[in-house]
C-alpha atoms as a PDB file:
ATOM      1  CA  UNK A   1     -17.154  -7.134   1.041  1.00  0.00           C
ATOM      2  CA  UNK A   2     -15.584  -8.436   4.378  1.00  0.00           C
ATOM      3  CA  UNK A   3     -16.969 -10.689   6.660  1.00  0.00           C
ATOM      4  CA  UNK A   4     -16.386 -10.017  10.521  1.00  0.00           C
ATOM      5  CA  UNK A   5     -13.605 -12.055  12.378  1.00  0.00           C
ATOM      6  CA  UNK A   6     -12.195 -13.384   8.533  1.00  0.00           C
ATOM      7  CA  UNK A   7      -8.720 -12.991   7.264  1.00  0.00           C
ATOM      8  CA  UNK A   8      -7.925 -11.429   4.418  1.00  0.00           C
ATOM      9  CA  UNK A   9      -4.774 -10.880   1.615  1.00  0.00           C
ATOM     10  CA  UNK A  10      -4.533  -7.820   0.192  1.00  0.00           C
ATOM     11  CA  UNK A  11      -2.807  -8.028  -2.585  1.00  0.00           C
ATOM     12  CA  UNK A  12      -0.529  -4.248  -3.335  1.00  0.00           C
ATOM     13  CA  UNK A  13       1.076  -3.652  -6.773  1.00  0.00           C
ATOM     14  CA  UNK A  14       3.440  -0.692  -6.602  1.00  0.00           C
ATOM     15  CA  UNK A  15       6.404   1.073  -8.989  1.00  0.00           C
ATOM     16  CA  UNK A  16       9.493   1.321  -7.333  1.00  0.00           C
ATOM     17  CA  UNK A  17      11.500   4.288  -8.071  1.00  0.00           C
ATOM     18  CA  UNK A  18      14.349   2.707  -9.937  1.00  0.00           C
ATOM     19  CA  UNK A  19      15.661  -1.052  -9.962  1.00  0.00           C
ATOM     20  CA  UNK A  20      17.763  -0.287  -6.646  1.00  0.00           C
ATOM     21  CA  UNK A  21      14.924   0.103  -4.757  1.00  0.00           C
ATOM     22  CA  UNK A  22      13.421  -3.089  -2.932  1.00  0.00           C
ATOM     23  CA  UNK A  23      10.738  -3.520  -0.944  1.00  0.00           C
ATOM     24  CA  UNK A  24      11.396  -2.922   3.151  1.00  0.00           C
ATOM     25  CA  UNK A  25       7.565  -2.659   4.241  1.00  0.00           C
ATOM     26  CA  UNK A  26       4.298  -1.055   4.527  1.00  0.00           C
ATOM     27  CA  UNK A  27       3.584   2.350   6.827  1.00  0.00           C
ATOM     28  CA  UNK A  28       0.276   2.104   8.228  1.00  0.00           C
ATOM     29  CA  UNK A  29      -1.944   4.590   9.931  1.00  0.00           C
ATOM     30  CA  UNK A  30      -5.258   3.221  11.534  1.00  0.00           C
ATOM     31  CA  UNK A  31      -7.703   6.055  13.239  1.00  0.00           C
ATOM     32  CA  UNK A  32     -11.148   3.933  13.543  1.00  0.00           C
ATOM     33  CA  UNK A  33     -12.190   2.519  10.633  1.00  0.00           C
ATOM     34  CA  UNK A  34      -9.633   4.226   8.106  1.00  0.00           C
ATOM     35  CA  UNK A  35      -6.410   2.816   7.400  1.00  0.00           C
ATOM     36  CA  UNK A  36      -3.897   4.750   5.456  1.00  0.00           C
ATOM     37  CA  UNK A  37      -1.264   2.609   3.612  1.00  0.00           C
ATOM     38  CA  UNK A  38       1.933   3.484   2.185  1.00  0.00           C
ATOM     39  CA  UNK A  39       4.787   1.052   0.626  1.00  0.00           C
ATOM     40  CA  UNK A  40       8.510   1.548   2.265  1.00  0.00           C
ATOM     41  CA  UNK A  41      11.125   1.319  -0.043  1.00  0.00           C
ATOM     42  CA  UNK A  42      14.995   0.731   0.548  1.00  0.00           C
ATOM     43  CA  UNK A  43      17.758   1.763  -2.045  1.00  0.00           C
ATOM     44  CA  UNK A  44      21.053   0.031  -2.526  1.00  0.00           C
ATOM     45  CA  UNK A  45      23.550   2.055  -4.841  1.00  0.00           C
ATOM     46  CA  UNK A  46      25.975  -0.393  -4.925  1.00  0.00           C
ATOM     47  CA  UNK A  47      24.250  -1.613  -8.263  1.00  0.00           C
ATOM     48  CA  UNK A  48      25.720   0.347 -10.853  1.00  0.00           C
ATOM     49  CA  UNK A  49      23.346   0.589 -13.581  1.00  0.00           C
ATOM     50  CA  UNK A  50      20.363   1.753 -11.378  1.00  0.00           C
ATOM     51  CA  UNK A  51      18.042   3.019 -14.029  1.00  0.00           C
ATOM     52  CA  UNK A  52      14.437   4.161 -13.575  1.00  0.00           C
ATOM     53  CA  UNK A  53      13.024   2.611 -16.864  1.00  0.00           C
ATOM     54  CA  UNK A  54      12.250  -1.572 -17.167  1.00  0.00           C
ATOM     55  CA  UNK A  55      10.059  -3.637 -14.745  1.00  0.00           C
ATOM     56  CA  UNK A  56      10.004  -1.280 -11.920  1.00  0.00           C
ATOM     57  CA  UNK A  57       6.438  -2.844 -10.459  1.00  0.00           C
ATOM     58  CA  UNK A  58       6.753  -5.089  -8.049  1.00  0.00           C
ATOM     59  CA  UNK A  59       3.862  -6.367  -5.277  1.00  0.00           C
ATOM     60  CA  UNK A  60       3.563  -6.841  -1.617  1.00  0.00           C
ATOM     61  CA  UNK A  61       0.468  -8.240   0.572  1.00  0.00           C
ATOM     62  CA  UNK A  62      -1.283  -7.350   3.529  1.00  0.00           C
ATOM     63  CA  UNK A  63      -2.712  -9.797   5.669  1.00  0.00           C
ATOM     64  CA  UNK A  64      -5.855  -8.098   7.287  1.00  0.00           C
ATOM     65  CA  UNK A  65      -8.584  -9.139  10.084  1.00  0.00           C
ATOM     66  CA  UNK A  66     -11.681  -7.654   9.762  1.00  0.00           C
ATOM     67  CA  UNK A  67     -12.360  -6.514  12.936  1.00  0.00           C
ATOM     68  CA  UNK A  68     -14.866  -4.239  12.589  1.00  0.00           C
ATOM     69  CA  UNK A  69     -18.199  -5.257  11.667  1.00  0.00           C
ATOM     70  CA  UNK A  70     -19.709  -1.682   9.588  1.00  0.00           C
ATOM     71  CA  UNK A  71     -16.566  -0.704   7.349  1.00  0.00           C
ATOM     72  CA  UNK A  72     -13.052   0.000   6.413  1.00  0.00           C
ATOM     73  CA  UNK A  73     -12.196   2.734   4.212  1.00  0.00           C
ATOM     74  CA  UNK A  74      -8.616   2.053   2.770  1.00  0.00           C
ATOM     75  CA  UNK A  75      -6.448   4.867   1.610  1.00  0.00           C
ATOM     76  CA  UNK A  76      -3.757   3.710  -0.508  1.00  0.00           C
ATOM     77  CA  UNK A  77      -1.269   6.180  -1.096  1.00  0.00           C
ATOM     78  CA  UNK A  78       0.114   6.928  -4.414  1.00  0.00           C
ATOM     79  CA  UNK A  79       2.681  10.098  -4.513  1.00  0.00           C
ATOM     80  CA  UNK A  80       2.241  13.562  -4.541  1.00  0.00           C
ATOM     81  CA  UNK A  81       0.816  16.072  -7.108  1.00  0.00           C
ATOM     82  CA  UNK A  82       3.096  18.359  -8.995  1.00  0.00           C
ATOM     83  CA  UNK A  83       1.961  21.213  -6.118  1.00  0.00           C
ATOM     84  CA  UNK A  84       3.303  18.567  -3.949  1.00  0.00           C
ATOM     85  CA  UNK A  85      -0.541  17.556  -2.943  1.00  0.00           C
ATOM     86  CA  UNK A  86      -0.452  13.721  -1.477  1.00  0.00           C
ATOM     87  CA  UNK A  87      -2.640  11.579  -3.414  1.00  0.00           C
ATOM     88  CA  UNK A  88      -4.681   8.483  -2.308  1.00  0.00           C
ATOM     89  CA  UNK A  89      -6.437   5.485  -3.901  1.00  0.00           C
ATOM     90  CA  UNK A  90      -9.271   5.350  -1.642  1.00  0.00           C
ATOM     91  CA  UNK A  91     -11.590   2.320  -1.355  1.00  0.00           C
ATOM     92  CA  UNK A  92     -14.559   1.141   0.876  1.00  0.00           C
ATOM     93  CA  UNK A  93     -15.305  -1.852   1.870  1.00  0.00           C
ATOM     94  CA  UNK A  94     -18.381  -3.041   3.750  1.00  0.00           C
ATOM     95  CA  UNK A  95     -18.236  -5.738   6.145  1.00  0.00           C
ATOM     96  CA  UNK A  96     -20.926  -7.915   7.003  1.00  0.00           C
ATOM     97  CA  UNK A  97     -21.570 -10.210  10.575  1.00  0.00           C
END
C-alpha cells in the first residue's frame, strides 16, 4: 500500500544479458494509473571475456510519488516468450489518502 503525496523506492532486481552489459536506465510508459517499466541496458565489447554465465543480476531503483490516490498497477517487464510474446510482472498497489 501507498499513501497519497509519499515518496517511494522501488527497489528492481534484473539479469543482465552478459557481464558487458551495464545498467543505462529505466523505459517507462505511464497511461493513467498503469505504468509499464522496462530496464535499459548498454553493452561494451571492449571486455574480452564477455560471458553470459556468473553474477549477471544486478539492481536499480525507482523513486516514485504517489500521485494518485485509488491505484497503480505496475507492469514490470520481463522478456519475451519463445513465440516472441512480451511478458510482464504485474503488481497492484492500492493507495490510501
Amino acid at each position: 500500500t501507498f499513501v497519497f503525496g509519499q515518496t517511494y523506492n522501488i527497489g528492481i532486481t534484473y539479469k543482465r544479458p552478459t557481464n558487458c552489459h551495464t545498467f543505462s536506465g529505466l523505459d517507462v510508459a505511464r497511461n493513467e494509473n498503469a505504468i509499464v517499466i522496462g530496464v535499459v541496458t548498454s553493452y561494451s565489447p571492449s571486455n574480452p571475456n564477455c560471458a553470459a554465465t556468473g553474477n549477471l543480476e544486478a539492481r536499480a531503483t525507482i523513486n516514485f510519488v504517489a500521485e494518485r490516490d485509488d491505484f497503480y498497477i505496475f507492469k514490470f517487464w520481463k522478456g519475451k516468450s519463445a513465440a516472441g510474446i512480451d511478458q510482464f510482472l504485474i503488481v497492484e498497489v492500492p493507495v490510501t489518502p
